[in-house]
C-alpha atoms as a PDB file:
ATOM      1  CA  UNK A   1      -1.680 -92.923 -12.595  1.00  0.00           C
ATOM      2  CA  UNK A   2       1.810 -91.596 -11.965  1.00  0.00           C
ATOM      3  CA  UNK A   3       4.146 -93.637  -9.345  1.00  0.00           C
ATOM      4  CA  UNK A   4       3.766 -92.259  -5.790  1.00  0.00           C
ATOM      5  CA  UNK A   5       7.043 -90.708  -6.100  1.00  0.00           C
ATOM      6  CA  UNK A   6       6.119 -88.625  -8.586  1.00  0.00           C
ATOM      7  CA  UNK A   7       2.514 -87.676  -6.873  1.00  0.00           C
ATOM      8  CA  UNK A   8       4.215 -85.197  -4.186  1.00  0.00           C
ATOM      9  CA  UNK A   9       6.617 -82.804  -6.466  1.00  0.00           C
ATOM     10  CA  UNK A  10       3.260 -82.805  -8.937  1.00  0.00           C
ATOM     11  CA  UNK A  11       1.059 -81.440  -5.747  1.00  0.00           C
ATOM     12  CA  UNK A  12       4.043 -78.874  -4.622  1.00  0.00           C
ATOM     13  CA  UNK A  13       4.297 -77.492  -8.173  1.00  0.00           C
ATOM     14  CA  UNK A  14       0.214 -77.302  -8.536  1.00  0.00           C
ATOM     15  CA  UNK A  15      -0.264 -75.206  -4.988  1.00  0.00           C
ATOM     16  CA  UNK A  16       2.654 -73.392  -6.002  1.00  0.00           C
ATOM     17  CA  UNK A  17       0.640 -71.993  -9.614  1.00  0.00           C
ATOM     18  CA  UNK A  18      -2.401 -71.867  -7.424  1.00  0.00           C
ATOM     19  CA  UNK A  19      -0.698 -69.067  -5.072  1.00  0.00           C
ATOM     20  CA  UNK A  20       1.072 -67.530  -8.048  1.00  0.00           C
ATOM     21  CA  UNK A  21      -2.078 -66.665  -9.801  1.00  0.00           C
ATOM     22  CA  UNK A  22      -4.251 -65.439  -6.828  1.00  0.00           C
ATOM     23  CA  UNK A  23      -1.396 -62.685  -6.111  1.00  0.00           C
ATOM     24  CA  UNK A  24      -1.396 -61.912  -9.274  1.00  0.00           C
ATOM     25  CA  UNK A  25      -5.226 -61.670  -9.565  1.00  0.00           C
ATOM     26  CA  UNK A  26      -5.163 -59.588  -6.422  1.00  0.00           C
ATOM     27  CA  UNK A  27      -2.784 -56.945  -7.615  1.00  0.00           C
ATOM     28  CA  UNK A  28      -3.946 -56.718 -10.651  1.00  0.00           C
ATOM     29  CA  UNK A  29      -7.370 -55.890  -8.728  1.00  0.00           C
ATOM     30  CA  UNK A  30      -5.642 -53.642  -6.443  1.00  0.00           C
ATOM     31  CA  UNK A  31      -4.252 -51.447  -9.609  1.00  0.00           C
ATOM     32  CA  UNK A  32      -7.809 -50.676 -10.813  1.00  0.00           C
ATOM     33  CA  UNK A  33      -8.996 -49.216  -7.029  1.00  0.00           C
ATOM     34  CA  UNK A  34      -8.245 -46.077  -5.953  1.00  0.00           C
ATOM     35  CA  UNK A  35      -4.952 -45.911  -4.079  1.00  0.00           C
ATOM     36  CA  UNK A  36      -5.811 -45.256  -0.266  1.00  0.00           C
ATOM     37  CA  UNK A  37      -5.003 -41.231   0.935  1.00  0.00           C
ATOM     38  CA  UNK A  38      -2.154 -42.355   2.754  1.00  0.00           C
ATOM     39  CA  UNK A  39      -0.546 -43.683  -0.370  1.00  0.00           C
ATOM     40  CA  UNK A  40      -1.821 -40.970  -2.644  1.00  0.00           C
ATOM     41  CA  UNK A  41       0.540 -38.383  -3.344  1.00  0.00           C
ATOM     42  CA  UNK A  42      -1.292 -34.716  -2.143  1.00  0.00           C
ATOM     43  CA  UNK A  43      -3.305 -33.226  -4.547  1.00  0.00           C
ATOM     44  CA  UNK A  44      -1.643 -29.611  -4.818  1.00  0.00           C
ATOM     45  CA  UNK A  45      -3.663 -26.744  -3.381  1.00  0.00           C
ATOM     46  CA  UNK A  46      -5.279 -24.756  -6.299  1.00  0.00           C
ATOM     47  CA  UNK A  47      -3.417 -21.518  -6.504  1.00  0.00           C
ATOM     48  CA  UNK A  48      -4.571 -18.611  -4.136  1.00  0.00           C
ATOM     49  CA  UNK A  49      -6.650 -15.767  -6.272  1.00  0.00           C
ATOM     50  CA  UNK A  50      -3.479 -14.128  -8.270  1.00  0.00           C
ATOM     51  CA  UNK A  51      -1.277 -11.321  -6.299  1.00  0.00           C
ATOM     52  CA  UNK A  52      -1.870  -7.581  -7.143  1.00  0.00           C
ATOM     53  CA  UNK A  53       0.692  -6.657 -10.051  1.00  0.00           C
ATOM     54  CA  UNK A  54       3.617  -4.824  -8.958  1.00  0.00           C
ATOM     55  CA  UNK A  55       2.773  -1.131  -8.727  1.00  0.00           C
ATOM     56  CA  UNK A  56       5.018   0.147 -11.531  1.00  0.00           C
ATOM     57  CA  UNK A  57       4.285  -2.697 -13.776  1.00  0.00           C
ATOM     58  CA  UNK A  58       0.563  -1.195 -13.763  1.00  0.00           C
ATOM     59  CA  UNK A  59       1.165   2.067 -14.568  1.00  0.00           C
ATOM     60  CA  UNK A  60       3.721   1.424 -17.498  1.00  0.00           C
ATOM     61  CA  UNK A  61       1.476   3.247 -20.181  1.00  0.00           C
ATOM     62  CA  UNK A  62       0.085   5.607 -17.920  1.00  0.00           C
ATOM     63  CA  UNK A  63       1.150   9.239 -19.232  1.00  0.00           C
ATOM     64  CA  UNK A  64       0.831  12.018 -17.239  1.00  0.00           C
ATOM     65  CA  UNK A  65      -1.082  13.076 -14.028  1.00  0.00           C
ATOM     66  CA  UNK A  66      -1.348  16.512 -12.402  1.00  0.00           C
ATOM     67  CA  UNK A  67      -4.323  19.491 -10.941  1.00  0.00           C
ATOM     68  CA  UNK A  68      -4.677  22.209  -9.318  1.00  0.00           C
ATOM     69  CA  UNK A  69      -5.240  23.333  -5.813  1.00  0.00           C
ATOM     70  CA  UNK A  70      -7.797  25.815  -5.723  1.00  0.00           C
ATOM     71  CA  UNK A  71      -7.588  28.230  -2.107  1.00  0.00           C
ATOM     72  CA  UNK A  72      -8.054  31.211  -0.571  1.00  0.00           C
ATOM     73  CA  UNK A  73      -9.203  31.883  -4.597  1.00  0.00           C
ATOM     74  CA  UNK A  74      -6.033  31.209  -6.197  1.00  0.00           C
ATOM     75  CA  UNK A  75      -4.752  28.023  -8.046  1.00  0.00           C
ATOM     76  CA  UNK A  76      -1.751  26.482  -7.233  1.00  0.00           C
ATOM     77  CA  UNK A  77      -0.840  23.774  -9.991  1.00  0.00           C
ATOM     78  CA  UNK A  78       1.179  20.424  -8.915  1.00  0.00           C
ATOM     79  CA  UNK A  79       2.145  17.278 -10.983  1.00  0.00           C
ATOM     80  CA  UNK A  80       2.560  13.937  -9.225  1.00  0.00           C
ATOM     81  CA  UNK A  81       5.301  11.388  -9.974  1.00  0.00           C
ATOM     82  CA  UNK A  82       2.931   8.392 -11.212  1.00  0.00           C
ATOM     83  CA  UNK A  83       5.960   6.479 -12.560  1.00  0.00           C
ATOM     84  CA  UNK A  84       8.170   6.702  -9.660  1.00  0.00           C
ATOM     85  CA  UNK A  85       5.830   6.498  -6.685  1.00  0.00           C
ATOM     86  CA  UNK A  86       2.727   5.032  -8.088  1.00  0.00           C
ATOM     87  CA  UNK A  87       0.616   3.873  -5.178  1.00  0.00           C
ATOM     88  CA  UNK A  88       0.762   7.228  -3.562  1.00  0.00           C
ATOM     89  CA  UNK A  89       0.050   9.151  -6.562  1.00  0.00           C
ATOM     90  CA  UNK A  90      -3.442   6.776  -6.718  1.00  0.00           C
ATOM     91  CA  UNK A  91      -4.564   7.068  -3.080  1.00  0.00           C
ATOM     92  CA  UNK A  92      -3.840  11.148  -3.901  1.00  0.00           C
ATOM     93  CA  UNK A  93      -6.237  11.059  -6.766  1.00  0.00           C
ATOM     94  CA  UNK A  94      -8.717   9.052  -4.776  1.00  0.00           C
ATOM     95  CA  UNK A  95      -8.607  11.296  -2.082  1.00  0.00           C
ATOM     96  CA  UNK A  96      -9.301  14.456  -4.412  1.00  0.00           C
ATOM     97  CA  UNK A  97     -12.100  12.150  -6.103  1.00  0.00           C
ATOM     98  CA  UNK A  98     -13.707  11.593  -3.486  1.00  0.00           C
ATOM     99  CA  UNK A  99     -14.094  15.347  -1.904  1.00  0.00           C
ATOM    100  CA  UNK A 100     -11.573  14.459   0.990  1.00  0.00           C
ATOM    101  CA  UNK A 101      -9.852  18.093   1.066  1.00  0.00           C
ATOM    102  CA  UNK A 102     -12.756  20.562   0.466  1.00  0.00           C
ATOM    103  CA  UNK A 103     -13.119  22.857   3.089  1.00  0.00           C
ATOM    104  CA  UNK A 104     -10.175  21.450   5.485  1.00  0.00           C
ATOM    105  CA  UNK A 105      -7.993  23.597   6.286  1.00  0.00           C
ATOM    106  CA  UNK A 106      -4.104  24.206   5.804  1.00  0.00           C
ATOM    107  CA  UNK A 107      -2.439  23.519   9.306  1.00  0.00           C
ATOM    108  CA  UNK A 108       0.337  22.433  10.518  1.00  0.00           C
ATOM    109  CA  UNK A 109       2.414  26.270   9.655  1.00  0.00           C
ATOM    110  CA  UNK A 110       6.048  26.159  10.030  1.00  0.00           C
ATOM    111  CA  UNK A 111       8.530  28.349   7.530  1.00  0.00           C
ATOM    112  CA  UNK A 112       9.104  24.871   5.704  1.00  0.00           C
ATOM    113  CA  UNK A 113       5.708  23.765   5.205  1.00  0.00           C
ATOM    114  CA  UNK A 114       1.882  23.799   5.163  1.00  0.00           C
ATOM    115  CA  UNK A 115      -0.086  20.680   6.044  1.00  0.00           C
ATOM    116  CA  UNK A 116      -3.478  19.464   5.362  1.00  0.00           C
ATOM    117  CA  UNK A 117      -5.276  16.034   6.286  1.00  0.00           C
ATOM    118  CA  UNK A 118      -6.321  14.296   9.483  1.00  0.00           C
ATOM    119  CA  UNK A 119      -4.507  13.979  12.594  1.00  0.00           C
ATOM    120  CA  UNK A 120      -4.936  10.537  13.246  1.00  0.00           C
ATOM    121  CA  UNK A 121      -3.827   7.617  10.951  1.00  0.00           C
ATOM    122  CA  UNK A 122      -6.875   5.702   8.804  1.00  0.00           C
ATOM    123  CA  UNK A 123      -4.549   3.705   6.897  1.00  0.00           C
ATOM    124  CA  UNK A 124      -0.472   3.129   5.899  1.00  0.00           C
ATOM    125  CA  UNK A 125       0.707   3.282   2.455  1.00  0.00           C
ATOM    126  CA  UNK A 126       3.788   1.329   1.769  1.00  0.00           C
ATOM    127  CA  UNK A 127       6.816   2.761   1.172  1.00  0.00           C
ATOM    128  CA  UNK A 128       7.964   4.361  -2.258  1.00  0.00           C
ATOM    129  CA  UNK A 129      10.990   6.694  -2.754  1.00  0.00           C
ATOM    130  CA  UNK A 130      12.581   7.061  -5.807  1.00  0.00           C
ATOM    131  CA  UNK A 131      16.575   8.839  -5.444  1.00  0.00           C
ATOM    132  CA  UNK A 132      15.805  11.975  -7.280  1.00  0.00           C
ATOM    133  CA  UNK A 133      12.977  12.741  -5.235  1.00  0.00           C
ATOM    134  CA  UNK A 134      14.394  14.864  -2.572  1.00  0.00           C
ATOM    135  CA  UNK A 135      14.271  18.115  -0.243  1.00  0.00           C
ATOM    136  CA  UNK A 136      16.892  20.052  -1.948  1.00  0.00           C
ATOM    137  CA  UNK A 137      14.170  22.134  -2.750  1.00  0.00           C
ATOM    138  CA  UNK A 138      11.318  23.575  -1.875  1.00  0.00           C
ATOM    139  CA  UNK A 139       7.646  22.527  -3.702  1.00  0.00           C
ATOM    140  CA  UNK A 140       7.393  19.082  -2.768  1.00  0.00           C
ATOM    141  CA  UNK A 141       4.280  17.070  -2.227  1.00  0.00           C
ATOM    142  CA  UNK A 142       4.378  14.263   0.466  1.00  0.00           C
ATOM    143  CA  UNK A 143       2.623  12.331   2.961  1.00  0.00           C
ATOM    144  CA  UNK A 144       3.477  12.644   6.920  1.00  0.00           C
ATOM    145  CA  UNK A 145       4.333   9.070   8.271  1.00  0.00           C
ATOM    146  CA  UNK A 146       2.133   6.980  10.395  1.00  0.00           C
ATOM    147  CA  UNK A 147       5.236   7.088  13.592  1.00  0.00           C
ATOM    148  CA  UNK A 148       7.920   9.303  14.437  1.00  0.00           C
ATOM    149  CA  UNK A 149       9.998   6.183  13.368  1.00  0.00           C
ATOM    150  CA  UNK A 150      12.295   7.239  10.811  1.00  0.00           C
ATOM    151  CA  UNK A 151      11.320   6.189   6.951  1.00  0.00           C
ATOM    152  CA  UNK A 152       8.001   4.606   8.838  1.00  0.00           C
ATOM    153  CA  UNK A 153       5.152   4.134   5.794  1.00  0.00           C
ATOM    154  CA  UNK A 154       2.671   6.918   4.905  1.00  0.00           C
ATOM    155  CA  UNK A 155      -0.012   8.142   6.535  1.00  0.00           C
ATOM    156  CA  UNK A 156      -2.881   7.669   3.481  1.00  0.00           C
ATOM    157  CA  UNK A 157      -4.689  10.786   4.868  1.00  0.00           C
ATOM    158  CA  UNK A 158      -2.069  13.570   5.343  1.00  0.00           C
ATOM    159  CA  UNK A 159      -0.109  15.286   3.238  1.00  0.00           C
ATOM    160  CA  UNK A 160       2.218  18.513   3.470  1.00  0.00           C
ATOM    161  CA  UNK A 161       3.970  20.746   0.557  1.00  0.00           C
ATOM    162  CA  UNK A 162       7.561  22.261   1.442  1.00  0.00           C
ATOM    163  CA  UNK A 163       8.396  26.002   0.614  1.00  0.00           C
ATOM    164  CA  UNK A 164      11.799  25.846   1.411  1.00  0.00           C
ATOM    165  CA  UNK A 165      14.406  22.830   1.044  1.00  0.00           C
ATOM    166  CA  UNK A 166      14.868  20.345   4.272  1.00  0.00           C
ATOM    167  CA  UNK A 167      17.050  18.326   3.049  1.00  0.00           C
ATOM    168  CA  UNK A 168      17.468  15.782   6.996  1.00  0.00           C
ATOM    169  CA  UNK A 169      13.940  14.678   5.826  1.00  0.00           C
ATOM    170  CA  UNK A 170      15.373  12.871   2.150  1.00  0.00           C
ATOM    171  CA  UNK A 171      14.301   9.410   2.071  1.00  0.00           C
ATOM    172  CA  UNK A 172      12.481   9.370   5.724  1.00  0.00           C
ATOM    173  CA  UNK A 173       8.866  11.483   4.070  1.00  0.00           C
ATOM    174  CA  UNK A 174       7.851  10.267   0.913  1.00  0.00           C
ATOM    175  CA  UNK A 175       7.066  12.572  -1.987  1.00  0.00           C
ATOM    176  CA  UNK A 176       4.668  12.051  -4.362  1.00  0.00           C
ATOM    177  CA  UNK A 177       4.715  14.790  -5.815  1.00  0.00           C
ATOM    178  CA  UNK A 178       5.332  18.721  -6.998  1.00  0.00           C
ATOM    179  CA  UNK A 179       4.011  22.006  -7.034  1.00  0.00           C
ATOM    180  CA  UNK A 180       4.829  23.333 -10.540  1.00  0.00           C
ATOM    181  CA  UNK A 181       3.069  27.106 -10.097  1.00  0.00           C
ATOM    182  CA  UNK A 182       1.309  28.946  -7.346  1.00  0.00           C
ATOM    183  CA  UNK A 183       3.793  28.142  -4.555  1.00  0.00           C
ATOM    184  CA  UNK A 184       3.769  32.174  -3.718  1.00  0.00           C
ATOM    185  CA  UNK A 185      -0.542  31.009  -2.825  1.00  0.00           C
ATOM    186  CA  UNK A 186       0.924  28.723  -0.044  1.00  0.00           C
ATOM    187  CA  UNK A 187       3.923  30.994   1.049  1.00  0.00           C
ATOM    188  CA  UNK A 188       1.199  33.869   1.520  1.00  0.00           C
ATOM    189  CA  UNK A 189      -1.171  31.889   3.519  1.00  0.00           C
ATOM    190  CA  UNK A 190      -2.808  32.088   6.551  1.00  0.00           C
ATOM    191  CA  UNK A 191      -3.165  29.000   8.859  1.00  0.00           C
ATOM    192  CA  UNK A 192      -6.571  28.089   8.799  1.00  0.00           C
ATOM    193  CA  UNK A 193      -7.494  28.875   5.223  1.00  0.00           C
ATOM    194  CA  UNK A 194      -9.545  26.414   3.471  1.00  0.00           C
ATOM    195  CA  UNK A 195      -8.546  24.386   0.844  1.00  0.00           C
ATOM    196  CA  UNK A 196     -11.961  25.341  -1.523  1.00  0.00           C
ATOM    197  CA  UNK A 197     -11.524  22.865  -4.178  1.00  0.00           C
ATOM    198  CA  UNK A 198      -8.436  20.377  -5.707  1.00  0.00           C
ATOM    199  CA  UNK A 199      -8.938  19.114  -9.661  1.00  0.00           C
ATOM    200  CA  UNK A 200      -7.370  16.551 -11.647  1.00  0.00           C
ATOM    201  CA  UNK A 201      -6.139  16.402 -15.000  1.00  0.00           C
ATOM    202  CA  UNK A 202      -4.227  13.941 -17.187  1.00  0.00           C
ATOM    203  CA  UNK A 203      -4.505   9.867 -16.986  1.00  0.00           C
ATOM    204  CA  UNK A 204      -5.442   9.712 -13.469  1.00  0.00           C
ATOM    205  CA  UNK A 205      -8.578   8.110 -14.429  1.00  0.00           C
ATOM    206  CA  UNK A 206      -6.383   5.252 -15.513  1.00  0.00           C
ATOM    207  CA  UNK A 207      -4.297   4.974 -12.556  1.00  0.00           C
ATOM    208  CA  UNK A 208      -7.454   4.540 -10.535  1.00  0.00           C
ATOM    209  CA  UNK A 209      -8.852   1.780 -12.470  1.00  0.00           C
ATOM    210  CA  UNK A 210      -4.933   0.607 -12.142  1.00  0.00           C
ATOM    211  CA  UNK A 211      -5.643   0.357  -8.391  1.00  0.00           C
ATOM    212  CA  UNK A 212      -8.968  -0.237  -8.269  1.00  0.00           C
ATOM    213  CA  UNK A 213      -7.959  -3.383  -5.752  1.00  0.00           C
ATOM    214  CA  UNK A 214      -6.190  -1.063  -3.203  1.00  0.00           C
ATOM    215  CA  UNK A 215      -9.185   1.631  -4.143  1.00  0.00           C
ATOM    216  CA  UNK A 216     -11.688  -0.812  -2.361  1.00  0.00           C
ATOM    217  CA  UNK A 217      -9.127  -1.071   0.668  1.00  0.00           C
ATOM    218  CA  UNK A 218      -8.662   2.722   1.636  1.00  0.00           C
ATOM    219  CA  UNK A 219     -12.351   3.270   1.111  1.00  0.00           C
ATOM    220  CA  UNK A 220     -13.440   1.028   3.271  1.00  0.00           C
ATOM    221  CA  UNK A 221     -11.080   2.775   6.105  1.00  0.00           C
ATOM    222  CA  UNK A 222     -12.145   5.854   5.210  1.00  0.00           C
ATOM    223  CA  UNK A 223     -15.838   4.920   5.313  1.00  0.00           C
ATOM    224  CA  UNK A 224     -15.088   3.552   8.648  1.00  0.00           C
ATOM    225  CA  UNK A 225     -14.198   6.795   9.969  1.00  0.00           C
ATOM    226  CA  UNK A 226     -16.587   9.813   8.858  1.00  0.00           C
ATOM    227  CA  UNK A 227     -15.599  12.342  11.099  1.00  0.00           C
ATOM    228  CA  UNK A 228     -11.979  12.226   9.515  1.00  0.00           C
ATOM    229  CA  UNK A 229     -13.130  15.069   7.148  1.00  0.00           C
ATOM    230  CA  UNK A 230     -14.221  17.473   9.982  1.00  0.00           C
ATOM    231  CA  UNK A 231     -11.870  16.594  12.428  1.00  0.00           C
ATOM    232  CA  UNK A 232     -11.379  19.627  15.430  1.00  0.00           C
ATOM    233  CA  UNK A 233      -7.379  20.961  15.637  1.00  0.00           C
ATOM    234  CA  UNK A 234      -5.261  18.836  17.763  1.00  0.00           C
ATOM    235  CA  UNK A 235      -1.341  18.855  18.660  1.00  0.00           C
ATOM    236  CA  UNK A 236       0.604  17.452  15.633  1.00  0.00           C
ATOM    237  CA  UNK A 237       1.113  13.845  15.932  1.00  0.00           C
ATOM    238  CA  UNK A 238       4.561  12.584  15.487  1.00  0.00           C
ATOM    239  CA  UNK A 239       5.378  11.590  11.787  1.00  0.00           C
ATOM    240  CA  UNK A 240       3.645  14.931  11.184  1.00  0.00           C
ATOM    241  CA  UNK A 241       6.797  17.358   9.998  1.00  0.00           C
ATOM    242  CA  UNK A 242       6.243  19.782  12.598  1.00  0.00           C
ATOM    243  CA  UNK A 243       6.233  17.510  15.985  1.00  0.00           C
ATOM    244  CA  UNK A 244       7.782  18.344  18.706  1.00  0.00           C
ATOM    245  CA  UNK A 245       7.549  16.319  21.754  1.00  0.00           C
ATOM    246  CA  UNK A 246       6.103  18.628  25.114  1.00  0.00           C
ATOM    247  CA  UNK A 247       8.835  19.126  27.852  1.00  0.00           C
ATOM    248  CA  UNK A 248       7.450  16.217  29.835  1.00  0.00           C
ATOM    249  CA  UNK A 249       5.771  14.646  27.538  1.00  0.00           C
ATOM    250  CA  UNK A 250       2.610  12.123  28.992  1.00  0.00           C
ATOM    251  CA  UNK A 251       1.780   9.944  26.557  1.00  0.00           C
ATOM    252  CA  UNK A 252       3.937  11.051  23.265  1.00  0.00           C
ATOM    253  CA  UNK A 253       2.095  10.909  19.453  1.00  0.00           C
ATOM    254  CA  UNK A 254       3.746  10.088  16.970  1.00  0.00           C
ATOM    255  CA  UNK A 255       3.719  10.193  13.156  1.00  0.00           C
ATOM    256  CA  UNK A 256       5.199  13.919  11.553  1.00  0.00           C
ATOM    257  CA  UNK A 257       8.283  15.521   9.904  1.00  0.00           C
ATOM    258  CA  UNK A 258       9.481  17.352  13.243  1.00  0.00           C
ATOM    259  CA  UNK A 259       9.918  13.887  15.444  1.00  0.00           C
ATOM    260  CA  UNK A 260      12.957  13.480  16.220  1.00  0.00           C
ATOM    261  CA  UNK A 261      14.671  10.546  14.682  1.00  0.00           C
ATOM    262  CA  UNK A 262      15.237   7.732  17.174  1.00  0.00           C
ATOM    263  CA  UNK A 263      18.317   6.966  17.943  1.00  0.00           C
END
């Protein structure tokens, strides 16, 4: 047996080992649990379904995309700028697909244009503008605006074509597109013909299935609202070309290419 000197250090450096190895036995445990959430570092979110392609990165390889405008028994051709203004080339061709025009009638008569859509607004398109689409001339295709707020977005269900240049609208209405024959049909008109039938030729099947997404989307607004084909006359709306706010005006509209700018 070792002096009694010697017993003390020998019992220190024994409960010493003893600790030693339970902390090590307990972290070593502690490594093969799971780590508590606090100390877990967050688990990142699993990406949101991918975001809709740009809308000239979809229509790339899509060639060319035009009709004709069948009214008052005449054709009146157009081609629509799919590469430059994509999105409002496809709600176009949706619109046609679907019947939307037949039997509405061309309204909205100034010297400068003819109009033909709803009143109201169903749905905005965003804005696309490209800098050599402009008013210099007559025979453009566009959508009237949802406001009377200068370069506001497009109303989806209204369009106009120009017979003379008007320049003060250039990047505040968006064109989509251009009349390419025929423009003598809708210089001769009378307000209140009927538009009897529009066509399309080229890719436009493609640049549907290219916004098929955004397809679902005006649809859906437009199903919401049924009368929107047959809609009675009203006052133009401001964003509508023509609009020009009564003397004392009540409860002001807005949306067409006549509203004044705001200053």
């Amino acid at each position: 047996m070792p002096p009694m000197p010697y017993i003390r250090p020998l019992l220190f450096l024994a409960m010493t080992s003893m600790v030693a190895i339970t902390a090590t036995t307990v972290i070593a445990r502690q490594s093969l649990q799971p780590s508590s959430p606090s100390a877990t570092p967050s688990v990142a979110t699993p990406p949101a379904a991918a975001q809709r392609p740009k809308a000239k990165e979809r229509v790339k390889d899509i060639k060319d995309v035009g009709g004709t405008i069948i009214t008052n028994g005449r054709p009146v051709k157009f081609t629509l700028h799919v590469q430059k203004t994509p999105t409002l080339c496809a709600n176009f061709c949706n619109l046609v697909q679907r019947g939307f025009f037949v039997d509405q009638p061309w309204k909205g008569f100034t010297r400068v244009i003819r109009q033909a859509g709803t009143e109201s607004v169903s749905y905005a398109l965003p804005r696309e503008f490209a800098p050599d689409l402009t008013f210099n001339t007559g025979s453009q295709l566009a959508y009237a605006k949802v406001s009377g707020k200068t370069a506001d977005a497009a109303n989806g269900t209204r369009v106009f074509v120009t017979i003379k240049e008007q320049g003060r609208w250039n990047l505040d209405f968006q064109i989509f597109g251009g009349i390419t024959s025929g423009l003598d049909v809708l210089i001769d008109l009378k307000e209140g013909t009927t538009i009897e039938k529009i066509t399309l030729d080229g890719d436009y099947e493609n640049l549907l299935k290219a916004f098929a997404p955004e397809i679902v989307d005006w649809n859906a607004a437009l199903d919401r609202r049924k009368t929107a084909l047959k809609e009675p006359e009203a006052a133009p709306v401001p964003g509508d070309p023509n609009f020009k706010p009564p003397a004392n005006p009540t409860q002001p509209r807005n949306g067409t290419p006549e509203t004044p700018a705001k200053r």
